[in-house]
Every structure is written in C-alpha cells, then in structure tokens.
N, C-alpha and C. Protein backbone atom coordinates (compact mmCIF):
# COMPACT_ATOMS: atom_id res chain seq x y z
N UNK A 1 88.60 -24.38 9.22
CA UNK A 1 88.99 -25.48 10.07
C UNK A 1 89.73 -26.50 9.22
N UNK A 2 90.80 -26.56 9.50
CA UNK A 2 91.57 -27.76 9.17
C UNK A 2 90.82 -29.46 9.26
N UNK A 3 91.62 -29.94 8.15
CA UNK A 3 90.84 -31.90 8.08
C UNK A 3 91.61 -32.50 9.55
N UNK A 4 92.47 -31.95 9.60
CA UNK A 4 93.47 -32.48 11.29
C UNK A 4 92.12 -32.42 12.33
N UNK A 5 91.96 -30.96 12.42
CA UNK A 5 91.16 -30.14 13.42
C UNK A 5 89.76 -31.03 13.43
N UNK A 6 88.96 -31.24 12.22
CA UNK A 6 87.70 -31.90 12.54
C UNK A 6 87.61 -33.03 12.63
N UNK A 7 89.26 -33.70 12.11
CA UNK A 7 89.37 -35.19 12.47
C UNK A 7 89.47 -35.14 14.27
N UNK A 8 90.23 -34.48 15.02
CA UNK A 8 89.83 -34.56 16.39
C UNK A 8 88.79 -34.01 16.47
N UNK A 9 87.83 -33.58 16.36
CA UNK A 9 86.52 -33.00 17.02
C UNK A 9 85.75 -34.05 16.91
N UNK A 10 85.65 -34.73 15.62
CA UNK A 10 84.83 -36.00 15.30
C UNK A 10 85.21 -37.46 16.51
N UNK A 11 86.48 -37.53 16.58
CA UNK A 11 87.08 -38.50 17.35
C UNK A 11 86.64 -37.90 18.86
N UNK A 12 86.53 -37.05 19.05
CA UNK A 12 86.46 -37.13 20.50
C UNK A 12 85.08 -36.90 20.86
N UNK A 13 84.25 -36.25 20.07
CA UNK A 13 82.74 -36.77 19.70
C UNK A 13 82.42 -38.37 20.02
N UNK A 14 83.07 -39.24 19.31
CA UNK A 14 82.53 -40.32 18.86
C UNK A 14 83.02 -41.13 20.12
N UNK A 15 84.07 -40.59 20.79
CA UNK A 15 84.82 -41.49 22.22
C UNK A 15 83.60 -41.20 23.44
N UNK A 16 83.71 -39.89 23.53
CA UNK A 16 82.55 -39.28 24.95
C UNK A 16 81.25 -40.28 24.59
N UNK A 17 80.55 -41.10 23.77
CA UNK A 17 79.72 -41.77 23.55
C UNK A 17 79.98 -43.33 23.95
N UNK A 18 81.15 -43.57 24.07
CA UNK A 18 82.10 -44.92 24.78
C UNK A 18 82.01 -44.26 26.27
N UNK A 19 81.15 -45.78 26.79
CA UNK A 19 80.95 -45.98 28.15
C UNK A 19 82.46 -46.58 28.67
N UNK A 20 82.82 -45.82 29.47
CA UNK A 20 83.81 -47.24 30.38
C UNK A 20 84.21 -47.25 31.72
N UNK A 21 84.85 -47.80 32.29
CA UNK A 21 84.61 -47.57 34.04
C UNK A 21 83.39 -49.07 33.80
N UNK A 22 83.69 -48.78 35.60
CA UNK A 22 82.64 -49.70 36.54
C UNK A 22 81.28 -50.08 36.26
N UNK A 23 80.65 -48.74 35.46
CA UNK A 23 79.58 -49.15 34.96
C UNK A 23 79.53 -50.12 33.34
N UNK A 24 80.18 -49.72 32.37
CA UNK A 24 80.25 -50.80 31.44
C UNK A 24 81.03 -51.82 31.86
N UNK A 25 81.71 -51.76 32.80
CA UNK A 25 82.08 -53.32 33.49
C UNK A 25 80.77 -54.38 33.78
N UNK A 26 79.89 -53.72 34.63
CA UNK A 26 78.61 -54.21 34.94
C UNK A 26 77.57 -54.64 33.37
N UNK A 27 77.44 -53.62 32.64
CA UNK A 27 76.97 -53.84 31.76
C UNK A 27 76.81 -54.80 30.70
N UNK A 28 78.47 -55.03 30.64
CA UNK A 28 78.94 -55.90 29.20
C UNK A 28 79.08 -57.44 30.15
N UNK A 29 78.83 -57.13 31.52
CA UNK A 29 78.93 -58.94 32.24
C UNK A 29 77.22 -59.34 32.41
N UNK A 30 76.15 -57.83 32.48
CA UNK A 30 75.07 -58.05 32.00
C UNK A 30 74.70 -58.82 30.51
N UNK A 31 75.35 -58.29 29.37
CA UNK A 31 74.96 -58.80 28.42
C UNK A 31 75.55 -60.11 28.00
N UNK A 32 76.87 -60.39 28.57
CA UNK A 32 77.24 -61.62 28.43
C UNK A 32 76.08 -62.97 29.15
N UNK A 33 75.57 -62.67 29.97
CA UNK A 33 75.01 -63.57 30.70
C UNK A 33 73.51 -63.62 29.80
N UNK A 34 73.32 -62.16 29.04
CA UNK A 34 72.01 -62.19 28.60
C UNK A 34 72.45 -63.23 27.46
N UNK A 35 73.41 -63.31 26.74
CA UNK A 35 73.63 -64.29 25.49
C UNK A 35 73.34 -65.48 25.58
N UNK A 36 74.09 -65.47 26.88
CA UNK A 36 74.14 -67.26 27.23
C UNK A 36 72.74 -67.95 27.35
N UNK A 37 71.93 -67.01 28.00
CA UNK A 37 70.74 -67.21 28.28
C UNK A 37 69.61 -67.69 27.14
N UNK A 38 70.53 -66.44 25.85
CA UNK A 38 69.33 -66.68 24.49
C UNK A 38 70.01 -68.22 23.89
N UNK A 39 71.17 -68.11 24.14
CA UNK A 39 71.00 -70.06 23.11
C UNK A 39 70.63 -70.44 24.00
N UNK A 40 70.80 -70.81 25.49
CA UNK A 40 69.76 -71.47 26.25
C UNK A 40 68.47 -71.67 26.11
N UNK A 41 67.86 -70.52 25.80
CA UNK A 41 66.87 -70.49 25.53
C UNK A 41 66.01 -70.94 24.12
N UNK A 42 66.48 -70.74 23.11
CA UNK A 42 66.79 -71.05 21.71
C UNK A 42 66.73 -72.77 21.81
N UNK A 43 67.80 -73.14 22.79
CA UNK A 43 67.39 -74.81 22.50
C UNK A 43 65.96 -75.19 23.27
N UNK A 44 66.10 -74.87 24.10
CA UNK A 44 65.20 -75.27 24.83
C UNK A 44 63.82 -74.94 24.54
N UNK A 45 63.92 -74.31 23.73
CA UNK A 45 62.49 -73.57 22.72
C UNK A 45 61.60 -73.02 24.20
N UNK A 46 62.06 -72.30 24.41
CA UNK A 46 61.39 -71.41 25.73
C UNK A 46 60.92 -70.03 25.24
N UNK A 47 59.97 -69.87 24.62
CA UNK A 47 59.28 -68.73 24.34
C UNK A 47 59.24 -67.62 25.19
N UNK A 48 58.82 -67.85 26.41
CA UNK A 48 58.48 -66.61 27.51
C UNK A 48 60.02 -66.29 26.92
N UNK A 49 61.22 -66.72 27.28
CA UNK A 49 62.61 -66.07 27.62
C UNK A 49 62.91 -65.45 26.36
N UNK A 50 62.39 -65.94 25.07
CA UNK A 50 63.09 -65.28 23.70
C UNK A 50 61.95 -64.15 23.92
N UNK A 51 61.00 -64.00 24.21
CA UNK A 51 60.24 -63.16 24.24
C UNK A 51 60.92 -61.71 24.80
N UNK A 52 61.58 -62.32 25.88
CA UNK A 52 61.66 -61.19 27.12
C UNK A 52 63.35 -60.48 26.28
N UNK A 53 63.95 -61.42 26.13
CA UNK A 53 65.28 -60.97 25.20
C UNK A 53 65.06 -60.17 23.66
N UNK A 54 64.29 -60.97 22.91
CA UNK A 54 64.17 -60.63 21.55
C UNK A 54 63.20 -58.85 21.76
N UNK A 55 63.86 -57.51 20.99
CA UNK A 55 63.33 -56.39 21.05
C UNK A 55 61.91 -56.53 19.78
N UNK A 56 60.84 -56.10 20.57
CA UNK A 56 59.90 -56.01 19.25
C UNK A 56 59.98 -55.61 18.06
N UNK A 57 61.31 -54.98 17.80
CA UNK A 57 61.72 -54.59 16.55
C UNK A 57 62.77 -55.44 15.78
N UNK A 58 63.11 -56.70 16.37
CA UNK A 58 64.34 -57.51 16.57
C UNK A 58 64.30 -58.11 14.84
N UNK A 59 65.29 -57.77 14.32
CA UNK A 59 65.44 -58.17 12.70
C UNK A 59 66.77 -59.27 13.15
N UNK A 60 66.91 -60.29 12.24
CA UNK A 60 68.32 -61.36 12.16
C UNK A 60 68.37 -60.84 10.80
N UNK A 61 69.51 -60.92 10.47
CA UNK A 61 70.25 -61.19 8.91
C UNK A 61 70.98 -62.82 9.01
N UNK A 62 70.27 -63.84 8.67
CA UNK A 62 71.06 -65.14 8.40
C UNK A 62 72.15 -65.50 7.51
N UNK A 63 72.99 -66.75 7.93
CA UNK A 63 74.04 -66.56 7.44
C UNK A 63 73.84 -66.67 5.67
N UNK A 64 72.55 -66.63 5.25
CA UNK A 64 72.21 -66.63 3.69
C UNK A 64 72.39 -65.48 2.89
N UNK A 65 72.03 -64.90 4.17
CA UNK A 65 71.96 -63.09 4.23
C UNK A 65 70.32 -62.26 3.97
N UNK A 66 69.43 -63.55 4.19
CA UNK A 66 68.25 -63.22 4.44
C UNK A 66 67.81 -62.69 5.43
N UNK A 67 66.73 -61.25 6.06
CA UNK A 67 66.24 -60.52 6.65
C UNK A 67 64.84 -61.41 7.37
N UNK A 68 64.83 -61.70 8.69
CA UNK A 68 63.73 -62.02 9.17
C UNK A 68 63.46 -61.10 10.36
N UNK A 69 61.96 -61.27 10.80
CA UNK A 69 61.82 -60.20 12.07
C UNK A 69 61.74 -61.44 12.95
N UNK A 70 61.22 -61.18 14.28
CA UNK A 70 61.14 -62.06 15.29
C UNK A 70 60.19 -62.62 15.43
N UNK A 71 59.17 -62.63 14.72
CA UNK A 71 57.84 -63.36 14.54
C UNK A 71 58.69 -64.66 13.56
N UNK A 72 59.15 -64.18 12.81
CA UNK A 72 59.65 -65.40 11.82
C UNK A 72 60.67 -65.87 12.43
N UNK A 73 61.53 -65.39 13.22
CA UNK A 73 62.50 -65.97 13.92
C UNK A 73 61.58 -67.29 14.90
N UNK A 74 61.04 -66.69 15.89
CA UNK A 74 60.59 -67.69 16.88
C UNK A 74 59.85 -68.17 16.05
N UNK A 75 58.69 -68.63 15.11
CA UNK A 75 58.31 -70.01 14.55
C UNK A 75 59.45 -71.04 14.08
N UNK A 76 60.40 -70.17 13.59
CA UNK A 76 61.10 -71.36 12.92
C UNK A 76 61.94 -72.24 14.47
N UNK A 77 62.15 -70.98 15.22
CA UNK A 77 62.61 -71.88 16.62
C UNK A 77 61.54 -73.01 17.56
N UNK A 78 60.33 -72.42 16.91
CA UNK A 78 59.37 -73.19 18.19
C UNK A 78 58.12 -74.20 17.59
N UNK A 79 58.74 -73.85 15.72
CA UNK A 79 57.43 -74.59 15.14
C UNK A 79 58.20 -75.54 14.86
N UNK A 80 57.12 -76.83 14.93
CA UNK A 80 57.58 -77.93 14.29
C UNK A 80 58.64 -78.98 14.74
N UNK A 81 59.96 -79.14 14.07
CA UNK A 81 60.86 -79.92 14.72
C UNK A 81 61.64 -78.97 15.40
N UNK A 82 62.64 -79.23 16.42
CA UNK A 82 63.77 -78.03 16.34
C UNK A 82 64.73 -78.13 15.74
N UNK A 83 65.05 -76.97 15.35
CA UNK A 83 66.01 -76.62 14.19
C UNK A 83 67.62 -76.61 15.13
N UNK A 84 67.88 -77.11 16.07
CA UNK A 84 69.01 -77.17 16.94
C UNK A 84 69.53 -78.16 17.84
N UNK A 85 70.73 -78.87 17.82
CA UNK A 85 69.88 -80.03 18.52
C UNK A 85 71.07 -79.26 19.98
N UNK A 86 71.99 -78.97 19.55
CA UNK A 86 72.78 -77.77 20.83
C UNK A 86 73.50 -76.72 20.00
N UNK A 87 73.74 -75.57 21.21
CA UNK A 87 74.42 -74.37 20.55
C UNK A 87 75.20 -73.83 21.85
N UNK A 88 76.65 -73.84 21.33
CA UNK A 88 77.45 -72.91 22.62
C UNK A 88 77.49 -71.53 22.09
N UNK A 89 77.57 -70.55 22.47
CA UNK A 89 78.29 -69.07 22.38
C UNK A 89 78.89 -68.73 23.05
N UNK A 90 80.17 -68.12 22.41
CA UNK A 90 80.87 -67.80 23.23
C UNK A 90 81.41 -66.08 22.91
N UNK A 91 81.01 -65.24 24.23
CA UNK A 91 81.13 -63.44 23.67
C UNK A 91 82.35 -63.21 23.35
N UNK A 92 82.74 -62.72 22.61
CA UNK A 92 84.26 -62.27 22.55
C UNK A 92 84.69 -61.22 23.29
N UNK A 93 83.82 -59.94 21.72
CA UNK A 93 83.96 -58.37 22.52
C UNK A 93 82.59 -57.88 22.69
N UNK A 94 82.45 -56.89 24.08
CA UNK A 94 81.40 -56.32 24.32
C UNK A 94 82.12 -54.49 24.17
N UNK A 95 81.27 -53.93 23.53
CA UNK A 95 81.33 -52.52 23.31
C UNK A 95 80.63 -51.95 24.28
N UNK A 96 80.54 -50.98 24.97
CA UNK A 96 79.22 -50.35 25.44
C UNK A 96 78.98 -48.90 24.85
N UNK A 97 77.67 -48.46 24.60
CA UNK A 97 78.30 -46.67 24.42
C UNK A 97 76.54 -46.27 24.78
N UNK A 98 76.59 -46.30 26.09
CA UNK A 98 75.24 -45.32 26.70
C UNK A 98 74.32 -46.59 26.66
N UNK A 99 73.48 -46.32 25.37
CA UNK A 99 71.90 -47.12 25.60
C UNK A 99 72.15 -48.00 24.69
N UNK A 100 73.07 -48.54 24.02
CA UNK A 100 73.45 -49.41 22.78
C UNK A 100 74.68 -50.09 23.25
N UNK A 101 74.90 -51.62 23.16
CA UNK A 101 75.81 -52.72 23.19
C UNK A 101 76.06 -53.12 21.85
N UNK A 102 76.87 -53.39 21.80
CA UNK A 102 77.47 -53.84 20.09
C UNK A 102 78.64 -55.16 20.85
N UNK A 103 77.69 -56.44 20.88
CA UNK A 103 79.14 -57.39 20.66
C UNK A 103 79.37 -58.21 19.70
N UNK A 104 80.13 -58.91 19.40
CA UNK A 104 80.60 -59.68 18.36
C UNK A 104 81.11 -61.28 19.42
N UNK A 105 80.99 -62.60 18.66
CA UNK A 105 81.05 -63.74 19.16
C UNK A 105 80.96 -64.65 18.65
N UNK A 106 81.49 -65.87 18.95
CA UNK A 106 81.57 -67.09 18.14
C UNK A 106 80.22 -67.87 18.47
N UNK A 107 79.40 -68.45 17.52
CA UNK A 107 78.53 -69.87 18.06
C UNK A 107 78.72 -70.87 17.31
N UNK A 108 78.84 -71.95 17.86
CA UNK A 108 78.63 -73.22 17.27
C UNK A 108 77.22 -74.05 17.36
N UNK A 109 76.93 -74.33 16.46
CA UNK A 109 75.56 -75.12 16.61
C UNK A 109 75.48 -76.24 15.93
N UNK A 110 74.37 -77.56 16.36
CA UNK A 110 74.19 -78.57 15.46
C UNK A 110 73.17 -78.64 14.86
N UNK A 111 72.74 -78.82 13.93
CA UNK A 111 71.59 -78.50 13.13
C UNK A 111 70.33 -80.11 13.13
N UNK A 112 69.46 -80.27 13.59
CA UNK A 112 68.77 -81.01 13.23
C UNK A 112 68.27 -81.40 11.88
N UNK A 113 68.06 -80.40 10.96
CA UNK A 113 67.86 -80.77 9.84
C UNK A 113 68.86 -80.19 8.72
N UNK A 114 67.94 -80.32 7.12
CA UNK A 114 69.75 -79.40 6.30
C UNK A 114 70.65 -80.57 5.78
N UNK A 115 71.30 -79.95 5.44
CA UNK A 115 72.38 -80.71 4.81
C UNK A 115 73.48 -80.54 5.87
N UNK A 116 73.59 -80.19 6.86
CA UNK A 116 74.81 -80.23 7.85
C UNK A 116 73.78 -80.86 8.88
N UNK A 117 73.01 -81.38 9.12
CA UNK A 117 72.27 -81.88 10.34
C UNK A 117 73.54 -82.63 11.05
N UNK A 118 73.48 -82.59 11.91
CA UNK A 118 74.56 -83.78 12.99
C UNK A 118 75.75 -83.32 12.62
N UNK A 119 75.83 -82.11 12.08
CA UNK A 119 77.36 -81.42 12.18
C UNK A 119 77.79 -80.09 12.78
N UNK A 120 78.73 -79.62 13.55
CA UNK A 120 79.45 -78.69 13.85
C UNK A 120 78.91 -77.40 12.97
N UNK A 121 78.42 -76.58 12.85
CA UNK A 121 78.60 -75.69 12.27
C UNK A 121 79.07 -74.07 13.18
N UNK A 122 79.88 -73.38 12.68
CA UNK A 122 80.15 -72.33 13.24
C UNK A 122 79.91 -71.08 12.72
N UNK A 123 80.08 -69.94 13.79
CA UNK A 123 79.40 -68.53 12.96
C UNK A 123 80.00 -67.56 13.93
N UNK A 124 80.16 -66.62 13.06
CA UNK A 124 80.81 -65.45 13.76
C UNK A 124 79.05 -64.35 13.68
N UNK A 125 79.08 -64.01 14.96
CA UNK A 125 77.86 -63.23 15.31
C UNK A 125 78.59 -61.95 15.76
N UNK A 126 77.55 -60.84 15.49
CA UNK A 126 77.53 -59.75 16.01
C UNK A 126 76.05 -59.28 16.19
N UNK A 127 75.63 -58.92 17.67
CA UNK A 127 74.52 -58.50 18.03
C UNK A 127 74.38 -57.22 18.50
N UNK A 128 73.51 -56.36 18.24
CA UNK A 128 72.88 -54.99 19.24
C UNK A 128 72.11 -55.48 19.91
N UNK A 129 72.36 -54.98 21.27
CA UNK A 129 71.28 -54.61 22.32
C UNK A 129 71.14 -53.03 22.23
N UNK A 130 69.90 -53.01 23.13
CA UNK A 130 69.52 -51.26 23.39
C UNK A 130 68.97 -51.45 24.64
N UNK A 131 68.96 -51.34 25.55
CA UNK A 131 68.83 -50.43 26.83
C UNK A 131 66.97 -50.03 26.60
N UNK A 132 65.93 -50.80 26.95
CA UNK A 132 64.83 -50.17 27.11
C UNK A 132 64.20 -50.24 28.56
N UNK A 133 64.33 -48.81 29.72
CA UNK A 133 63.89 -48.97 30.76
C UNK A 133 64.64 -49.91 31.37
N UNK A 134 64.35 -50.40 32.56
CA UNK A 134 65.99 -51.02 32.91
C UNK A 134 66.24 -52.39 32.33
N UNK A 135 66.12 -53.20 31.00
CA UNK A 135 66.56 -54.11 30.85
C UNK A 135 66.74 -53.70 29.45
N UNK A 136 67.45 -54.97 29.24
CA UNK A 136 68.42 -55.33 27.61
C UNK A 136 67.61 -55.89 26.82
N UNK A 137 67.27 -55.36 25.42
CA UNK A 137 67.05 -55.97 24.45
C UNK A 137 68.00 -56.09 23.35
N UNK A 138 67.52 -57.46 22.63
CA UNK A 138 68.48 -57.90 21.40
C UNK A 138 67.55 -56.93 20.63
N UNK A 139 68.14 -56.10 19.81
CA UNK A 139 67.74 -55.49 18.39
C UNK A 139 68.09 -56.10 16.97
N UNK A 140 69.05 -56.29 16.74
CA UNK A 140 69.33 -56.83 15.95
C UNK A 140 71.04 -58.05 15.73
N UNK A 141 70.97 -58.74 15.22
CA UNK A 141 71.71 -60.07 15.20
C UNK A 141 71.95 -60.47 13.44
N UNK A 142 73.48 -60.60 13.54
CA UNK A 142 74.03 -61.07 12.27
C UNK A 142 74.79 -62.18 12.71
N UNK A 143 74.73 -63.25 11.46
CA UNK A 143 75.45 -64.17 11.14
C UNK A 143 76.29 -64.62 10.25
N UNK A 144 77.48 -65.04 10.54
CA UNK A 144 78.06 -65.56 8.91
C UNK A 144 79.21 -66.76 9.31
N UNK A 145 78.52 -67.75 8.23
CA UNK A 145 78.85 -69.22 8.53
C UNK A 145 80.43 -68.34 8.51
N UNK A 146 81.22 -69.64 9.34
CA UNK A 146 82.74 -69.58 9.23
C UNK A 146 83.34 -70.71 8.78
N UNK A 147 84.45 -70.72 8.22
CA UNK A 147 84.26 -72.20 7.09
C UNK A 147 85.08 -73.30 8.00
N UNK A 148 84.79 -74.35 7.50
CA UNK A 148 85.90 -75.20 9.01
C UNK A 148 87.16 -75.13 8.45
C-alpha cells in the first residue's frame, strides 16, 4: 500500500467520525448554551450547576499550566472570597464527532484577587465535552493567558 493510499484511508477514517448535518447543528448550539451557563455559574458560585456541568473526571490545565481535578477546581470557586468578580465567554468553534465536543473560545475575566485583581484579563480556552447518557459533560478545559 502506497503513503498516498493510507494517507486517504486514514483521512476518511478520521472524517466518518465528524458529525455534521442537523444533528451537530443541535449539538454545538447545545454546548454553546452549556458554556454560557458554566461562567454563569462560576460567578455566581452555584455549586448544584458546576456540579451538573463539571464531568467527575473533569481535570483544568491553568493558564500556569498547573493540573487540577474538580474537587480543587470548585473550592477555589466556592471557598472563601471569589476568585471572579465577572467573566464573559465567548464560543468561537464547536467541533462535534459522535460522543466528544472539542471547542475552543475566548474568556475574559476580572480577578478579585492577584496581581491583576480589577483588571481585564483574557484567555484563549479550549474545552471537551463527552456525551454521558443524554447530557453534556465538561471533561476537560485548558487555558492560556492572551497577552493584551
């Protein structure tokens, strides 16, 4: 077999796994609304809702590039002061492919504490969802400051 030949076999492998049509139409306006929902939720330090979003397996990589799970995520959101005083997101691209979402998106947030407290800060995010039973979970979430 030719490198041509398994370069299309691989490519069209990897496409048939890309959802598209009507149903990832539905899907990716599902997960957009689920985003909006988590900084909503995030400021508002609403536990039940990060609960119901965040996957029990849910890891962040911060923009430090430190690894937390979602136990450490929600204290730092719900202990103490809040660490936010607002946050917009905004989705860019939504991927779909079956039981996995892959989007990427801008947030801006203000930081209550830190050395940027009371400032603008921005971040380019990319999140997985997965599809468990009929609702969306966040699996995992990256960040990386964007410079002004």
């Amino acid at each position: 077999m030719s490198i041509r030949s398994a370069g299309i076999i691989l490519m069209t492998v990897l496409l048939a796994g890309c959802a598209s049509g009507p149903k990832a139409d539905v899907t990716g306006q599902r997960i957009r609304v689920l985003e909006q929902q988590q900084a909503l939720a995030a400021i508002a330090r609403d536990r039940a809702a990060l609960e119901k979003i965040f996957a029990p397996d849910f890891q962040i990589v911060n923009p430090s590039g430190a690894v937390a799970t979602k136990e450490e995520l929600l204290a730092l959101l719900l202990g103490g002061t809040s660490p936010y005083r607002s946050a917009v997101y905004q989705t860019d691209t939504v991927r779909v492919y079956r039981d996995v979402v892959v989007t990427t998106g801008l947030e801006t947030v203000v930081p209550n504490t830190g050395a940027q407290a009371g400032q603008n800060v921005r971040r380019r995010i990319t999140q997985v969802w997965r599809r468990e039973g009929s609702d969306w979970r966040l699996a995992l979430r990256h960040a990386t400051i964007v410079a002004p």
